[in-house]
Protein backbone atom coordinates (compact mmCIF):
# COMPACT_ATOMS: atom_id res chain seq x y z
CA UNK A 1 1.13 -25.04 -59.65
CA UNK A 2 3.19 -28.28 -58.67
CA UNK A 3 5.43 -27.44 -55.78
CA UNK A 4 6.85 -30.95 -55.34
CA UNK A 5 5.87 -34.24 -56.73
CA UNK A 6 5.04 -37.34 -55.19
CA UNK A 7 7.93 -39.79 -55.58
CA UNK A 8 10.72 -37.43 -56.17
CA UNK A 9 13.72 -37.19 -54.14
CA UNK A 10 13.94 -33.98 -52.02
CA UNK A 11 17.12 -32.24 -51.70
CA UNK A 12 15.76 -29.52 -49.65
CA UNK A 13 12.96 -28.68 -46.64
CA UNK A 14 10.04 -26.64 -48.16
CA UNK A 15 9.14 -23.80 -45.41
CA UNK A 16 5.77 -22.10 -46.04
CA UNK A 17 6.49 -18.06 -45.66
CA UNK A 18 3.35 -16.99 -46.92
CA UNK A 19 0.04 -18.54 -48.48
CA UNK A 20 -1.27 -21.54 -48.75
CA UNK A 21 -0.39 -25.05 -50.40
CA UNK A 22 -2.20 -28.91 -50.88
CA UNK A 23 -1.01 -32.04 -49.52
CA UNK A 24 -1.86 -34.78 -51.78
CA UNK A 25 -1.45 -38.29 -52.12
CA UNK A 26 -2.38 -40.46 -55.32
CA UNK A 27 -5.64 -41.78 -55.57
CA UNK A 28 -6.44 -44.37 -57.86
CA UNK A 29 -6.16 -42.05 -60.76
CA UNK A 30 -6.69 -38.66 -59.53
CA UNK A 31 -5.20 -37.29 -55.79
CA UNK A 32 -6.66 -36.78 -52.02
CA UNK A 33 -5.90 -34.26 -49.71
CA UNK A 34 -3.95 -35.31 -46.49
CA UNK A 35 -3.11 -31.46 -45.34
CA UNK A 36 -2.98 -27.67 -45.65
CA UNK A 37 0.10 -25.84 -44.95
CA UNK A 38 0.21 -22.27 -44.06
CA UNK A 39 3.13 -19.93 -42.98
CA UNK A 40 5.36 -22.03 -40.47
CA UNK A 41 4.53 -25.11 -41.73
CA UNK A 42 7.04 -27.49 -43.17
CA UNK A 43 7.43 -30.25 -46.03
CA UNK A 44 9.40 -32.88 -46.68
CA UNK A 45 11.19 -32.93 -42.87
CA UNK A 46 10.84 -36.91 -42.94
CA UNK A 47 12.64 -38.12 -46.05
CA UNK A 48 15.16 -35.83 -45.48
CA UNK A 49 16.27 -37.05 -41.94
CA UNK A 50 15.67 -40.39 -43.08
CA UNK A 51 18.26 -40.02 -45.87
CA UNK A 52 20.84 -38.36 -43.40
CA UNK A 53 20.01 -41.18 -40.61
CA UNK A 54 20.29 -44.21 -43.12
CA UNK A 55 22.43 -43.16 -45.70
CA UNK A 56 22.26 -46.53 -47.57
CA UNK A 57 17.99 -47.18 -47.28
CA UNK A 58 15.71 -47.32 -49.62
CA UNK A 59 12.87 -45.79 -50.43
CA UNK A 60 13.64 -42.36 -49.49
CA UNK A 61 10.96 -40.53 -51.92
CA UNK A 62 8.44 -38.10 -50.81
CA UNK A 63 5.34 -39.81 -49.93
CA UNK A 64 2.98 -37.01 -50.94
CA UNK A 65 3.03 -34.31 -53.28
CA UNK A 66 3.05 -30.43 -52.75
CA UNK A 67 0.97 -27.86 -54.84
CA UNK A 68 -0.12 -24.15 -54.71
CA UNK A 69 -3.30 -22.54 -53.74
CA UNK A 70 -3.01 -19.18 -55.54
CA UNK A 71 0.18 -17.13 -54.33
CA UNK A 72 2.43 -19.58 -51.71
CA UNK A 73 6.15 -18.29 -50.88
CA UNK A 74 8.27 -21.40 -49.65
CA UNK A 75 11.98 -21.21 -48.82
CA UNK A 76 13.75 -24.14 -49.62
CA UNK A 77 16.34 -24.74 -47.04
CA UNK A 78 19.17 -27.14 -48.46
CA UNK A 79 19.15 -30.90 -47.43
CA UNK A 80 23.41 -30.08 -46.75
CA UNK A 81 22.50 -27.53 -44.52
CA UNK A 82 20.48 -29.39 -42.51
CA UNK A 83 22.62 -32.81 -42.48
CA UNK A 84 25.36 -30.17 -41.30
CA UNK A 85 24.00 -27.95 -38.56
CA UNK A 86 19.59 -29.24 -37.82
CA UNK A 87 20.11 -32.68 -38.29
CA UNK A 88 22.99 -33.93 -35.72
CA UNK A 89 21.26 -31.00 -32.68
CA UNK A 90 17.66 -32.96 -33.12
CA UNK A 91 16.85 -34.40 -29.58
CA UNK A 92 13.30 -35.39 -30.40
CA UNK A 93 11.62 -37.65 -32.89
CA UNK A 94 11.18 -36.39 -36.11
CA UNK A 95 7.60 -37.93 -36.33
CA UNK A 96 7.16 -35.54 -33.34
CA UNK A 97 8.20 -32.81 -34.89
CA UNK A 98 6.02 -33.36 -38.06
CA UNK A 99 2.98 -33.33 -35.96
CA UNK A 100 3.45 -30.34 -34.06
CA UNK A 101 4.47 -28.52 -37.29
CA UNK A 102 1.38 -29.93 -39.18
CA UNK A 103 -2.48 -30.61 -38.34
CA UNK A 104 -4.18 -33.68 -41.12
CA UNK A 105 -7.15 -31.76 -41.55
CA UNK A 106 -8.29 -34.48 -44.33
CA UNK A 107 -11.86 -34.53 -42.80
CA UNK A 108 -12.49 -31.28 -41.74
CA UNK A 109 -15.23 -30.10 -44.10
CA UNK A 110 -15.31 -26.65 -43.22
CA UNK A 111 -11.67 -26.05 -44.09
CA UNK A 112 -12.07 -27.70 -47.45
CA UNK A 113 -15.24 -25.49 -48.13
CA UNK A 114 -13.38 -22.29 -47.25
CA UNK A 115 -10.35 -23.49 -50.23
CA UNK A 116 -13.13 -24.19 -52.64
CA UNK A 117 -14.81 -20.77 -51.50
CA UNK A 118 -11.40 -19.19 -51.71
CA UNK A 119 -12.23 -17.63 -48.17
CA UNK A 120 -8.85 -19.25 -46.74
CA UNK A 121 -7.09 -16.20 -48.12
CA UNK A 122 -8.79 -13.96 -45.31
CA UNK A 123 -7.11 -11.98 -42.02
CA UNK A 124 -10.01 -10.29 -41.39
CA UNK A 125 -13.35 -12.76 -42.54
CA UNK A 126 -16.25 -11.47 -40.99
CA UNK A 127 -18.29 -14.65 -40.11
CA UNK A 128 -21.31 -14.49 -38.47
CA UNK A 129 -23.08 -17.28 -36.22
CA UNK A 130 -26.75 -18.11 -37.25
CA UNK A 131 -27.00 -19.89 -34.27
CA UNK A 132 -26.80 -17.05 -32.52
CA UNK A 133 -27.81 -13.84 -34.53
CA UNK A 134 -31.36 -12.46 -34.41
CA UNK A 135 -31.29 -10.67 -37.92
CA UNK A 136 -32.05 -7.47 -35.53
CA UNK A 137 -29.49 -5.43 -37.86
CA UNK A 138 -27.90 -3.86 -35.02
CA UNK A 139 -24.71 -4.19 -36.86
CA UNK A 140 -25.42 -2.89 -40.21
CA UNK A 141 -26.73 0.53 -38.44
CA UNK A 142 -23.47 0.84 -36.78
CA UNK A 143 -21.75 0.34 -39.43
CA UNK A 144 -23.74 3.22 -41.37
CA UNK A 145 -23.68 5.26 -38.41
CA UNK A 146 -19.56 4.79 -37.96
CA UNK A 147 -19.05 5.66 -42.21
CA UNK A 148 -21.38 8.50 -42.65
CA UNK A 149 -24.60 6.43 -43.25
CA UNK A 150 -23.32 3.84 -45.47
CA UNK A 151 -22.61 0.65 -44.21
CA UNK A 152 -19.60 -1.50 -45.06
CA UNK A 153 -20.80 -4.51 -45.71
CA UNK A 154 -24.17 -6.62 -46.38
CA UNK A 155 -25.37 -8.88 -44.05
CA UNK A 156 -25.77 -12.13 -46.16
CA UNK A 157 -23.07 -14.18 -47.63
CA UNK A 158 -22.31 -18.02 -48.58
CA UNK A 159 -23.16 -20.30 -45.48
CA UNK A 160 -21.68 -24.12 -44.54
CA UNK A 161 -23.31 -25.65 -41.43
CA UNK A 162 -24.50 -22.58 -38.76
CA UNK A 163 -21.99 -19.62 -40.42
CA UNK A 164 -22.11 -17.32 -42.90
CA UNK A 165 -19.51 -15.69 -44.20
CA UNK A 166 -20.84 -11.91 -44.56
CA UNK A 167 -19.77 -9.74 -47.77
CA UNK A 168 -17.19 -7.62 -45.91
CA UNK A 169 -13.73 -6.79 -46.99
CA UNK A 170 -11.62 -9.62 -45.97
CA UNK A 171 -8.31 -7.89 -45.62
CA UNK A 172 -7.06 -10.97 -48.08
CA UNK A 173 -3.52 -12.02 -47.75
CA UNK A 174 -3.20 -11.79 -51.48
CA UNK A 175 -5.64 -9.24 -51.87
CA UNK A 176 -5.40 -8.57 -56.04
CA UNK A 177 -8.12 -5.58 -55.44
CA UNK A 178 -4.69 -3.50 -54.95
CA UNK A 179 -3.74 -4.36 -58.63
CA UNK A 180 -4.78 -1.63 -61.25
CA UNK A 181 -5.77 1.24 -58.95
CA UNK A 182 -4.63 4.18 -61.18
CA UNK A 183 -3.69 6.37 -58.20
CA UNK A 184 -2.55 4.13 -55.93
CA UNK A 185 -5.76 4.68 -53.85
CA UNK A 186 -6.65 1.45 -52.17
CA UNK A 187 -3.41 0.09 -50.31
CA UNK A 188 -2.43 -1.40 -47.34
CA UNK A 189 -2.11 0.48 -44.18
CA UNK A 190 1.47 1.49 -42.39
CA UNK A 191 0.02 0.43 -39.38
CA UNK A 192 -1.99 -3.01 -38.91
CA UNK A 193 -1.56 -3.75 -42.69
CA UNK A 194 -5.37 -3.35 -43.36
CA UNK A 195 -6.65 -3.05 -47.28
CA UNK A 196 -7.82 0.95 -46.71
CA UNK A 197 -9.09 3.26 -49.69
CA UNK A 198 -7.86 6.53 -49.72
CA UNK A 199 -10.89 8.95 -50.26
CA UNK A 200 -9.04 11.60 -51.28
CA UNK A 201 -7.54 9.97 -54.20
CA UNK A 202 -9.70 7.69 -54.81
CA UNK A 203 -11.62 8.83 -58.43
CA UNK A 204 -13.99 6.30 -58.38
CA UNK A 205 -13.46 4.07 -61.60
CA UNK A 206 -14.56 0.85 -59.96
CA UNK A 207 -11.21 -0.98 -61.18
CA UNK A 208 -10.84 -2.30 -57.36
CA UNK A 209 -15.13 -3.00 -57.40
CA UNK A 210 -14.06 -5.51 -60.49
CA UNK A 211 -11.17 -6.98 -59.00
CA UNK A 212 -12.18 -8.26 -56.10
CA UNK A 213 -13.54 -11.97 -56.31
CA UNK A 214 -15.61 -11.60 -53.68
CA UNK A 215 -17.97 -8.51 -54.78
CA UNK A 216 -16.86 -7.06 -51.37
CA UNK A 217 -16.25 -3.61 -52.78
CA UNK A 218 -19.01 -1.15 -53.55
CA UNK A 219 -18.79 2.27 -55.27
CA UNK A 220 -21.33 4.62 -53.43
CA UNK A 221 -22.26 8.26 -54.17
CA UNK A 222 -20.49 10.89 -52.18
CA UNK A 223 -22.99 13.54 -50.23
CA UNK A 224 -22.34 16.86 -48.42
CA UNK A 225 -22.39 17.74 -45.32
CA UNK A 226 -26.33 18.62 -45.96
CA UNK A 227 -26.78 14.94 -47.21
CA UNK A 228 -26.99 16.18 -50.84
CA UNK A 229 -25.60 14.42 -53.84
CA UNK A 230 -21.98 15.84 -55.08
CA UNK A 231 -21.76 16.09 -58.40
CA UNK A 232 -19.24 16.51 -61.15
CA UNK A 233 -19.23 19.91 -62.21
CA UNK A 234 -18.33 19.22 -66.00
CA UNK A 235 -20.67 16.35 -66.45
CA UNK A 236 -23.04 16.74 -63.72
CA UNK A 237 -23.61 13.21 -62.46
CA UNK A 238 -22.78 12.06 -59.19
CA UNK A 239 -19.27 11.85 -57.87
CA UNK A 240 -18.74 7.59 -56.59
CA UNK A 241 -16.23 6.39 -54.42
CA UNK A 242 -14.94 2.73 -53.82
CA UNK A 243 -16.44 1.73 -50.48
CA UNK A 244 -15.65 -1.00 -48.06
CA UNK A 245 -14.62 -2.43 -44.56
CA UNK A 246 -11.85 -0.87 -43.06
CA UNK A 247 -12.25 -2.67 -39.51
CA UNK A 248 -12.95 1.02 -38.00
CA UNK A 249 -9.24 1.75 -37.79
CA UNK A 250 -10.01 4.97 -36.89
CA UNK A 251 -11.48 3.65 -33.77
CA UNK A 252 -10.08 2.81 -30.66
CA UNK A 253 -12.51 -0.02 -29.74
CA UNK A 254 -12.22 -1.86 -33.19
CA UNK A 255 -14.81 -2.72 -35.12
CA UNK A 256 -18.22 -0.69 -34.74
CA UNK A 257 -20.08 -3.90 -36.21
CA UNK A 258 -18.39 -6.31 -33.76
CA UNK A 259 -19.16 -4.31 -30.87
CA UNK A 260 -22.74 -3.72 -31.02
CA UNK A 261 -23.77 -7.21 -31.71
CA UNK A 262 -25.32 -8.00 -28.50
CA UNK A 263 -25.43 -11.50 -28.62
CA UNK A 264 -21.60 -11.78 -29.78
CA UNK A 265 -22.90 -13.61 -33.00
CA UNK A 266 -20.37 -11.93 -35.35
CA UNK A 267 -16.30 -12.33 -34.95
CA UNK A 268 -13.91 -11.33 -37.02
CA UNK A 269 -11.02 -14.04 -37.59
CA UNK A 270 -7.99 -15.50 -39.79
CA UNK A 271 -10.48 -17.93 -41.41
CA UNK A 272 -7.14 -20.38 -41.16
CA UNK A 273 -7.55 -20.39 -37.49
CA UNK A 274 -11.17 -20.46 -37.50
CA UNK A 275 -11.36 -23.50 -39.62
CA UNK A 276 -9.12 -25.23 -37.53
């Protein structure tokens, strides 16, 4: 969705609260992308200051357009509010103030390939350094050995350049697993604000499995204490649970995977700030 057009005349500065949204410029007949903007990043700072410095000027339109990527909350702060209280306190160059707000990130492949890949929306991306990793597994097994001998994740993924991007819950910013859970199982955490499943009322439908984009949810069969199948006393078949990362929360030292990498080949990271 269009945010703000190229051309137009702002008469307010765009702050980015949440999300993510495209910088463009026209280009020949389609558009290029100048920028990202994340939370804390502004748009349209420039014009604006311009039209309060040079009341009479020209040529005050916004030189690049403004569009979504997914779910992007923006508060528009009014261009009168700024002329009266931002504008006249400003002891430093706007132009300065642009860059530090903003990074052009035009060329930077890897950002571009994790918007295509829809990876940007990750807190929690589990990306792994082939440079690095010796395929020795280590971290699977603790991850089986930390959730009751099923791992939380597979060990392959999409790669771009020497990383791969592992299927492990991402902990998404917008994660839209959450939507349609009939009991409310899978939800975000009090503490940390990590996407968690509640086993216990969890019942195993898969809605969650479906909904993520990623295929980063599994449903696994549930075993006893004996390592025995449990099974559904009316229809007899095996009882499955939605399965995924849940960054160890119940551990102190974080992640089991993480920690018993021993070549530090896998991170976990706000693919935002990894890409740049």
């Amino acid at each position: 969705p269009v945010i703000a057009r190229q051309g137009d005349y702002p008469d307010g500065l765009l702050m980015v609260r949440a999300g993510f949204a495209r910088q463009t410029v026209k280009h020949g007949n389609g558009t290029k992308t100048i920028n990202y903007l994340g939370a804390g990043n502004n748009f349209g700072l420039h014009p604006l200051y311009n039209a309060w410095k040079n009341p009479g000027a020209e040529d005050l339109a916004l030189g690049s357009g403004l569009s979504a990527l997914g779910y992007v909350d923006v508060v528009r702060v009014p261009a009168s509010v700024l002329a009266e209280y931002v504008f006249p306190n400003i002891e430093q160059p706007v132009n300065t103030i642009v860059a530090a707000s903003q990074k052009t990130v035009a060329e930077d492949a890897l950002l571009e390939w994790a918007v295509d890949e829809r990876f940007i929306n990750g807190r929690q991306t589990m990306v792994i350094d082939l440079n690095s990793c010796v395929r020795c597994d280590d971290c699977v097994r603790a991850c089986a050995n930390s959730h009751d001998g099923n791992p939380r994740f597979r060990r392959h993924g999409k790669i771009v350049d020497n990383w791969m991007v592992a299927n492990a819950c991402m902990h998404c910013a917008d994660p839209v697993c959450m939507i349609g859970c009939p009991t409310g199982a899978i939800h975000r955490s009090m503490s940390g604000g990590m996407v968690v499943i509640n086993d216990d009322t969890c019942i195993g439908c898969g809605t969650c499995a479906n909904s993520c984009p990623y295929e980063n949810i599994s449903l696994v069969q549930i075993a006893d204490k004996q390592g025995m199948p449990v099974v559904d006393e009316a229809t007899h078949r095996p009882i499955m649970k939605a399965t995924k990362c849940d960054l160890c929360s119940d551990q102190l030292g974080g992640p089991a995977c993480v920690r018993a990498c021993p070549h530090d080949a896998l991170k976990r990271v706000d693919f935002r700030e990894f890409a740049h």
